[in-house]
Every structure is written in structure tokens, then in C-alpha cells.
N, C-alpha and C. Protein backbone atom coordinates (compact mmCIF):
# COMPACT_ATOMS: atom_id res chain seq x y z
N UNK A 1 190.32 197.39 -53.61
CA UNK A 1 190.76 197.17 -52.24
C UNK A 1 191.77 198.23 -51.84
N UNK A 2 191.48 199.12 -51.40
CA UNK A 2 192.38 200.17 -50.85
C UNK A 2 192.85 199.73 -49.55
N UNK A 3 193.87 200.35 -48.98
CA UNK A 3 194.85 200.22 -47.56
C UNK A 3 196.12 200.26 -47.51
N UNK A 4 196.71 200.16 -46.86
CA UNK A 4 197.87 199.44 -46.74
C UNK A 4 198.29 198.09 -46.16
N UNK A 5 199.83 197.37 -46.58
CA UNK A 5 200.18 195.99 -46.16
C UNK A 5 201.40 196.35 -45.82
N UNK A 6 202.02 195.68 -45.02
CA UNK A 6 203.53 195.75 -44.86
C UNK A 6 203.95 194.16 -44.29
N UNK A 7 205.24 194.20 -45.21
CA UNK A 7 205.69 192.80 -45.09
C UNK A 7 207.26 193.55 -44.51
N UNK A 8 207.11 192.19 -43.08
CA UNK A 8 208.74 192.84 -42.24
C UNK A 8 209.55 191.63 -42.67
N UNK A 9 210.87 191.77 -43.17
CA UNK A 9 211.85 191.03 -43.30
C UNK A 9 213.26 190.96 -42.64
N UNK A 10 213.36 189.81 -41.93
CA UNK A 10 214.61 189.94 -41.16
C UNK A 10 215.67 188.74 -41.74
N UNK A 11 215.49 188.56 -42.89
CA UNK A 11 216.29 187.66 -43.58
C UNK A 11 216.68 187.78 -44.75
N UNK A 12 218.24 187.26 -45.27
CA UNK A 12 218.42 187.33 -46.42
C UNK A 12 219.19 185.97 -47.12
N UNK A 13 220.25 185.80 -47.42
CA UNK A 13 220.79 184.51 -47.54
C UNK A 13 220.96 183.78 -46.55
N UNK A 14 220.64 184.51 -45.46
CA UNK A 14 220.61 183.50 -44.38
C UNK A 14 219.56 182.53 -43.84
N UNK A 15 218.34 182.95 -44.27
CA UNK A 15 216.72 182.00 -44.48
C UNK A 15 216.40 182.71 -46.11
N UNK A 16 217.04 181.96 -47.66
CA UNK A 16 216.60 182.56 -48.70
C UNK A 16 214.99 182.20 -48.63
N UNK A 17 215.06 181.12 -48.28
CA UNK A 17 213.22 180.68 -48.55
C UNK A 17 212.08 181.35 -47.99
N UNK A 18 212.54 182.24 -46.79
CA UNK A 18 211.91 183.48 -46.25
C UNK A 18 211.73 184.73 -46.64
N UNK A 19 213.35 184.89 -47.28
CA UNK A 19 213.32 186.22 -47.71
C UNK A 19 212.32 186.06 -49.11
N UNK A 20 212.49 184.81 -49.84
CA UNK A 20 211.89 185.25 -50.91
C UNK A 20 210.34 184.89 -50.79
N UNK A 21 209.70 183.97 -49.81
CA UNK A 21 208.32 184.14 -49.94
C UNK A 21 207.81 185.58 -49.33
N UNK A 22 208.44 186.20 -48.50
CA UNK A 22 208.01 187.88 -48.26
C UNK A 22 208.11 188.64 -49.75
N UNK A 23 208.97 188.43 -50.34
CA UNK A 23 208.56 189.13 -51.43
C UNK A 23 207.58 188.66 -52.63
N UNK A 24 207.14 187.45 -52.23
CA UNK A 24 206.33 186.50 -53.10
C UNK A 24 204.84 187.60 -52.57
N UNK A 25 205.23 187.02 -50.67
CA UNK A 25 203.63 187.97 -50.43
C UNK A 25 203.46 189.49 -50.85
N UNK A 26 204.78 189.96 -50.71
CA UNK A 26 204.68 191.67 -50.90
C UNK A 26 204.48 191.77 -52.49
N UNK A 27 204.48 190.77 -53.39
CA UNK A 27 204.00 191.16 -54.87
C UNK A 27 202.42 190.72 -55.00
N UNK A 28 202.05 190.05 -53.82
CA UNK A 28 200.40 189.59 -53.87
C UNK A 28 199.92 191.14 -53.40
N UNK A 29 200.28 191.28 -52.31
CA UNK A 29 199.73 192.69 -51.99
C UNK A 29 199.77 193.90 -52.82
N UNK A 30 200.81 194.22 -53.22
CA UNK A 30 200.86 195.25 -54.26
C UNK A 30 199.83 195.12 -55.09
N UNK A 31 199.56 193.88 -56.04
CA UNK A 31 198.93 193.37 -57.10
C UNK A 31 197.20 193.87 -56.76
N UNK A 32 196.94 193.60 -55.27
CA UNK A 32 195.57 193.89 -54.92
C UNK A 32 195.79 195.23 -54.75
N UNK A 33 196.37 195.71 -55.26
CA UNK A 33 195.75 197.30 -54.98
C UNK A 33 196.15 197.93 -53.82
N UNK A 34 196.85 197.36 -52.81
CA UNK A 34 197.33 197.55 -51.50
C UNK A 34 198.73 198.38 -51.49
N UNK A 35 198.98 199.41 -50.43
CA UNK A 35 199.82 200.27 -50.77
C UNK A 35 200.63 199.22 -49.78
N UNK A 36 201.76 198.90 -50.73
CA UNK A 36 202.54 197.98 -49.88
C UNK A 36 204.19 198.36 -49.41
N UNK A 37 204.85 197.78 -48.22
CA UNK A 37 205.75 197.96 -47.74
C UNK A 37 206.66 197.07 -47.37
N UNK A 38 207.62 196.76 -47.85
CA UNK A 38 209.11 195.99 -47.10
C UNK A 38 209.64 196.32 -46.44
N UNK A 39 209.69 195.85 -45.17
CA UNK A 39 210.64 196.60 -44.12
C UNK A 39 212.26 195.71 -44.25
N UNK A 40 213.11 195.76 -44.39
CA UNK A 40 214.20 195.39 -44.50
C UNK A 40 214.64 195.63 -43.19
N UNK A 41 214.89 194.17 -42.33
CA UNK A 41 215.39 194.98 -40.88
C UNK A 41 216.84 193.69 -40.54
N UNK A 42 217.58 193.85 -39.77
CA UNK A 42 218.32 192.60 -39.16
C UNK A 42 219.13 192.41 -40.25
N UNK A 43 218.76 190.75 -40.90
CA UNK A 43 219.89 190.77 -41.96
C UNK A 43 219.50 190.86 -43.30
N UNK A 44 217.91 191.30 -43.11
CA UNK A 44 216.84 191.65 -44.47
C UNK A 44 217.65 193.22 -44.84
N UNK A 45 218.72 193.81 -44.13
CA UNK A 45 219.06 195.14 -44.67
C UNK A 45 219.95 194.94 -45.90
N UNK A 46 220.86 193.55 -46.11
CA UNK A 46 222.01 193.02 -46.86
C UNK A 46 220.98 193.11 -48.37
N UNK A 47 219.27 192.73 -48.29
CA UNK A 47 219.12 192.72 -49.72
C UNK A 47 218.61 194.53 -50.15
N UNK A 48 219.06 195.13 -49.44
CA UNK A 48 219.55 196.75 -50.13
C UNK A 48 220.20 197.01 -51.18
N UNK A 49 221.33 195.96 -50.95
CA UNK A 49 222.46 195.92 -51.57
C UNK A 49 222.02 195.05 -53.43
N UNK A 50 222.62 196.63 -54.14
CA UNK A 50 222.78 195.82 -55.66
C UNK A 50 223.54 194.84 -56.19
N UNK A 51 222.98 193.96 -56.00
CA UNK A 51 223.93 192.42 -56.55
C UNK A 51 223.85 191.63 -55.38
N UNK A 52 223.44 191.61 -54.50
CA UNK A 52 222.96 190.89 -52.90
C UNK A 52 222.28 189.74 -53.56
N UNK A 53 220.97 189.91 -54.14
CA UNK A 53 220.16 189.03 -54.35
C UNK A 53 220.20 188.32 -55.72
N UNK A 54 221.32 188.67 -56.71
CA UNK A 54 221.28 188.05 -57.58
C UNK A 54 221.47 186.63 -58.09
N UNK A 55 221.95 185.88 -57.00
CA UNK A 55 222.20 184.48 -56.81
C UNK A 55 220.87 183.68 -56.21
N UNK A 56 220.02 183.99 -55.34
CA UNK A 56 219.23 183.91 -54.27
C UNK A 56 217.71 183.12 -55.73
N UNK A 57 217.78 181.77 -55.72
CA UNK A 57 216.45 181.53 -56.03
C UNK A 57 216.11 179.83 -55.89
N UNK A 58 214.94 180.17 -54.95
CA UNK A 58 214.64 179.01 -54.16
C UNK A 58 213.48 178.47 -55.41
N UNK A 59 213.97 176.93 -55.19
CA UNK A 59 213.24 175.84 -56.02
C UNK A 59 211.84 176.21 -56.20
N UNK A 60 211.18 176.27 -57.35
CA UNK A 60 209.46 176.24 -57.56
C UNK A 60 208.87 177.60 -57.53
N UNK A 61 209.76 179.31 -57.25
CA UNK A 61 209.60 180.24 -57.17
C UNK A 61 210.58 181.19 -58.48
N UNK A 62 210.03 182.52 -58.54
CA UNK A 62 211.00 183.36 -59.22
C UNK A 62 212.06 183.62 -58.29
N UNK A 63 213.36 183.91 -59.81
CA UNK A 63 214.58 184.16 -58.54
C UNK A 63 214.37 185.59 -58.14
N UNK A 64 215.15 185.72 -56.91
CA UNK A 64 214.22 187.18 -55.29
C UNK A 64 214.79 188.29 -56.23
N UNK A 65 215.55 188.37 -56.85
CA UNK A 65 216.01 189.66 -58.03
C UNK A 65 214.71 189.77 -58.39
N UNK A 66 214.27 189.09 -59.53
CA UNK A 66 213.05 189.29 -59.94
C UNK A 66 212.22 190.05 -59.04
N UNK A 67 211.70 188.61 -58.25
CA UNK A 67 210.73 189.16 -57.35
C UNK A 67 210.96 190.56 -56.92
N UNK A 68 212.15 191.30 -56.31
CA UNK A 68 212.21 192.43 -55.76
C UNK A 68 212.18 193.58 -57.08
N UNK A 69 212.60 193.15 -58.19
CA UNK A 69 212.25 194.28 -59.13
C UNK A 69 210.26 194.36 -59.30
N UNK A 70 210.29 193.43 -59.71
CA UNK A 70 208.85 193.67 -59.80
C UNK A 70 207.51 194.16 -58.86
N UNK A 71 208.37 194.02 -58.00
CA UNK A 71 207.64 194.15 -56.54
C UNK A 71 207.57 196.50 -56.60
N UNK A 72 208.92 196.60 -56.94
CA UNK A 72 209.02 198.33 -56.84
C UNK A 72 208.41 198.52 -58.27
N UNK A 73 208.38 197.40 -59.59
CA UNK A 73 207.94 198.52 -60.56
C UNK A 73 206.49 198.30 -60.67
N UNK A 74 205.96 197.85 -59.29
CA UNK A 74 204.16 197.49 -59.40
C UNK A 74 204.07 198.95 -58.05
N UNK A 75 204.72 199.46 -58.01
CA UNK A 75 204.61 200.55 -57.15
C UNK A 75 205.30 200.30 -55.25
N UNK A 76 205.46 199.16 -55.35
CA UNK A 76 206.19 199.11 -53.63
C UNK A 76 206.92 199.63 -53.04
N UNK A 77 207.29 199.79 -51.98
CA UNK A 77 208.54 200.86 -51.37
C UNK A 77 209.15 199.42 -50.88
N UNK A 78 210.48 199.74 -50.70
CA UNK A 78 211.40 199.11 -49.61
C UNK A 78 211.67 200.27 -48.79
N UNK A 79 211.55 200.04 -47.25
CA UNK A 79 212.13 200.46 -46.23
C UNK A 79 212.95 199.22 -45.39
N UNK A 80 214.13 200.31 -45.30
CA UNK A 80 215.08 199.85 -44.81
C UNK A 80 215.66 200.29 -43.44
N UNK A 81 215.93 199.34 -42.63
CA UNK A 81 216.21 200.04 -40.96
C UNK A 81 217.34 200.79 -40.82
N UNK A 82 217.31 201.81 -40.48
CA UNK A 82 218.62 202.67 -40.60
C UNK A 82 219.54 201.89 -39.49
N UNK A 83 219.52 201.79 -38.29
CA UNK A 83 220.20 201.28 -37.25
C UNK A 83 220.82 199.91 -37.80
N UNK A 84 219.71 199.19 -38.44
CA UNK A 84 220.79 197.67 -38.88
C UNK A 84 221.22 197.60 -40.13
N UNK A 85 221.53 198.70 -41.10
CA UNK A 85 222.12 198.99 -42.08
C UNK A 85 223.20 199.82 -41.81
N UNK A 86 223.63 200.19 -40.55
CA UNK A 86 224.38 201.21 -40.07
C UNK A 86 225.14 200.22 -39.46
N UNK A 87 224.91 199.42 -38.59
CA UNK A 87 225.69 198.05 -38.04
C UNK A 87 226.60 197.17 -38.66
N UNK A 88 225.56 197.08 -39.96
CA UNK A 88 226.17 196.04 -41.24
C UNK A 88 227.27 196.63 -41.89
N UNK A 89 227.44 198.09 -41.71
CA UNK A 89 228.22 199.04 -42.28
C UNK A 89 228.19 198.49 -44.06
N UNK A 90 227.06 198.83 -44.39
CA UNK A 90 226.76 198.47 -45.89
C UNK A 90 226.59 199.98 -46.63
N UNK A 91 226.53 199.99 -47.95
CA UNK A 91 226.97 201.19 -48.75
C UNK A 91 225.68 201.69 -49.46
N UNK A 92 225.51 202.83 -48.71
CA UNK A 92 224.38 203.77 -48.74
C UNK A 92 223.60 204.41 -50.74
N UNK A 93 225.31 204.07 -51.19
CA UNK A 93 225.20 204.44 -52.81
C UNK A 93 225.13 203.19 -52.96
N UNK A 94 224.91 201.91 -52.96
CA UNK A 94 224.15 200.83 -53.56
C UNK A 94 223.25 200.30 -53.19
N UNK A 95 222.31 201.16 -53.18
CA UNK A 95 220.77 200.52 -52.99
C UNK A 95 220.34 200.35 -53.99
N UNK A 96 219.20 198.99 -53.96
CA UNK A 96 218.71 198.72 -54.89
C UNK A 96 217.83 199.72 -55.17
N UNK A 97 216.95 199.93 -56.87
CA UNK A 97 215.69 200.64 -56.61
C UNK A 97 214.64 200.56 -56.08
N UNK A 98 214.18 201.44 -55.08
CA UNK A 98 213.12 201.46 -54.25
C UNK A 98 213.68 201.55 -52.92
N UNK A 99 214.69 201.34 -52.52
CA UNK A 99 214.71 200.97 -51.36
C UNK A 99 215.02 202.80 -50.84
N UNK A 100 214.86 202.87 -49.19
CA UNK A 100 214.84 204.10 -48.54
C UNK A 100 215.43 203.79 -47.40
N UNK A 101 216.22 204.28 -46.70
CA UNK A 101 217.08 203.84 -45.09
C UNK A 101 216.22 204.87 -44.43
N UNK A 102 215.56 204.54 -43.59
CA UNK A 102 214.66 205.51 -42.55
C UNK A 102 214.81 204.41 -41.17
N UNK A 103 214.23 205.48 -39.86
CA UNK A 103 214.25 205.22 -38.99
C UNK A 103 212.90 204.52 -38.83
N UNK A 104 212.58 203.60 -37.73
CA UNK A 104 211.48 203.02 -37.21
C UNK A 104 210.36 204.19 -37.20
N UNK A 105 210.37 205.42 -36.68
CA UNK A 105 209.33 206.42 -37.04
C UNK A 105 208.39 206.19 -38.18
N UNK A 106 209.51 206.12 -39.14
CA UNK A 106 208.84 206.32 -41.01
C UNK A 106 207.87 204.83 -40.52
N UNK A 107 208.21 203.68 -40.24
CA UNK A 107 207.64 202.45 -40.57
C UNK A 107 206.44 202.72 -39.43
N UNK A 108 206.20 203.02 -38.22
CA UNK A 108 205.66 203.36 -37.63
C UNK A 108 204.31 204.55 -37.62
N UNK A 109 204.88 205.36 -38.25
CA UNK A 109 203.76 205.93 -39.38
C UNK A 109 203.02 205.61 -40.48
N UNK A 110 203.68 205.03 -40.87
CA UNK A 110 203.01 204.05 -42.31
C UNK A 110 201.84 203.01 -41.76
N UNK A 111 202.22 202.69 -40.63
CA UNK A 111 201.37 201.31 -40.20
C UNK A 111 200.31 201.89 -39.44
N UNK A 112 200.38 203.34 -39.10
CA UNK A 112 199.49 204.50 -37.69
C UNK A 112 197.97 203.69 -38.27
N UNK A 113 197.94 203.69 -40.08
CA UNK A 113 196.66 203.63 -40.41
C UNK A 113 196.10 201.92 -40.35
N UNK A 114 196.46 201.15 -39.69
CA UNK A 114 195.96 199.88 -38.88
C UNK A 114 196.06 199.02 -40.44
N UNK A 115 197.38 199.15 -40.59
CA UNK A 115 198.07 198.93 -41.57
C UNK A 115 198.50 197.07 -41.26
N UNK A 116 197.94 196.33 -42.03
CA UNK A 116 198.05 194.77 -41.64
C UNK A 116 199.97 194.30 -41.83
N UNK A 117 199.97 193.21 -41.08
CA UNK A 117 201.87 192.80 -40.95
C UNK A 117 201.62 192.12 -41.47
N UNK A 118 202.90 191.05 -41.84
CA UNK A 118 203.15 189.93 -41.37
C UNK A 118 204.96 189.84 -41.78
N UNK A 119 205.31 188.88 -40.64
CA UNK A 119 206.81 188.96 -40.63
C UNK A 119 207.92 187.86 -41.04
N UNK A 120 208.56 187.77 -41.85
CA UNK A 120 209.35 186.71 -42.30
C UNK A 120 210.54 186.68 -41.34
């Protein structure tokens, strides 16, 4: 199954049960073979941050640490919104791995190729 997927996230401890089923879906996608994407936007930019998500694990799921490591070492990108990581005034040298601060362009290109959503 070739393509791309992109999963948009606008949550972090503030809906954990969101943030972490987006990364539940963004490890289904990867898994199929799908070139997959996290958009980290709103207050989904806070899980950039190393040690953000290390508390974060909702009943009957892996905790979102997990999930987000495994998610980049099955090949995923995190993109991250530059404008609401710039707002949050959060620290550019602690990103997690994978993650990238780009503008809406980058995400906008990625998706040119009728690239499927869905948004937490």
C-alpha cells in the first residue's frame, strides 16, 4: 500500500485521550506501509517537547511516550506548526526525535499528493 497519511493534532494534556489515539492511528498508518505524518498544531505543539509526554497514558492503550517513539522509529515524521510553537514560546533544542518546526507550506505540500487526514 503505497501513499501518504497525515494525522493533525491539536491536543496534548489537554484532550490526552485524543492526543494519544492520533498516535495510536499514526502507528496503524505507518505500519501499512503509508508514508505517514503528525502535524503537531495548537496545543499538539507542547508534545515536541522532551519529557511532555512522559506522564500521559490513557487506560487500555500504550503510554503516548511509547506510542510517539515508535511511531518515528517505524519511519514517521512529526511536523510541527511553527506559528503555535512560537506562541507557546517552547524550546526549539528540546524536541523530541522526529519532530521538525516548519511552516503550513511543508504540511501543505506533503498532502499536494491527495494525501488522506484525519484530525484529533
Amino acid at each position: 500500500m503505497a501513499g501518504k497519511f497525515v494525522v493533525s493534532l491539536t491536543c496534548s494534556k489537554d484532550n490526552t485521550d485524543r492526543a494519544t489515539v492520533a498516535f495510536v492511528v499514526a502507528n496503524a498508518a505507518v505500519a501499512s506501509d503509508k508514508q505517514t505524518l503528525v502535524f503537531l498544531s495548537i496545543e499538539g505543539t507542547r508534545l515536541s517537547q522532551k519529557g511532555y509526554a512522559d506522564d500521559i497514558h490513557e487506560e487500555g492503550f500504550a503510554p503516548l511516550k511509547e506510542l510517539m517513539d515508535n511511531f518515528v522509529a517505524a519511519g514517521g515524521e512529526i511536523y510541527v506548526c511553527s506559528p503555535c510553537f512560537k506562541k507557546r514560546a517552547l524550546d526549539e533544542n528540546n524536541l523530541v526525535a522526529g519532530a521538525k518546526i516548519v511552516g503550513g507550506a511543508k504540511l501543505v505540500e506533503f498532502m499536494s499528493d491527495n494525501a488522506p487526514s484525519i484530525s484529533y
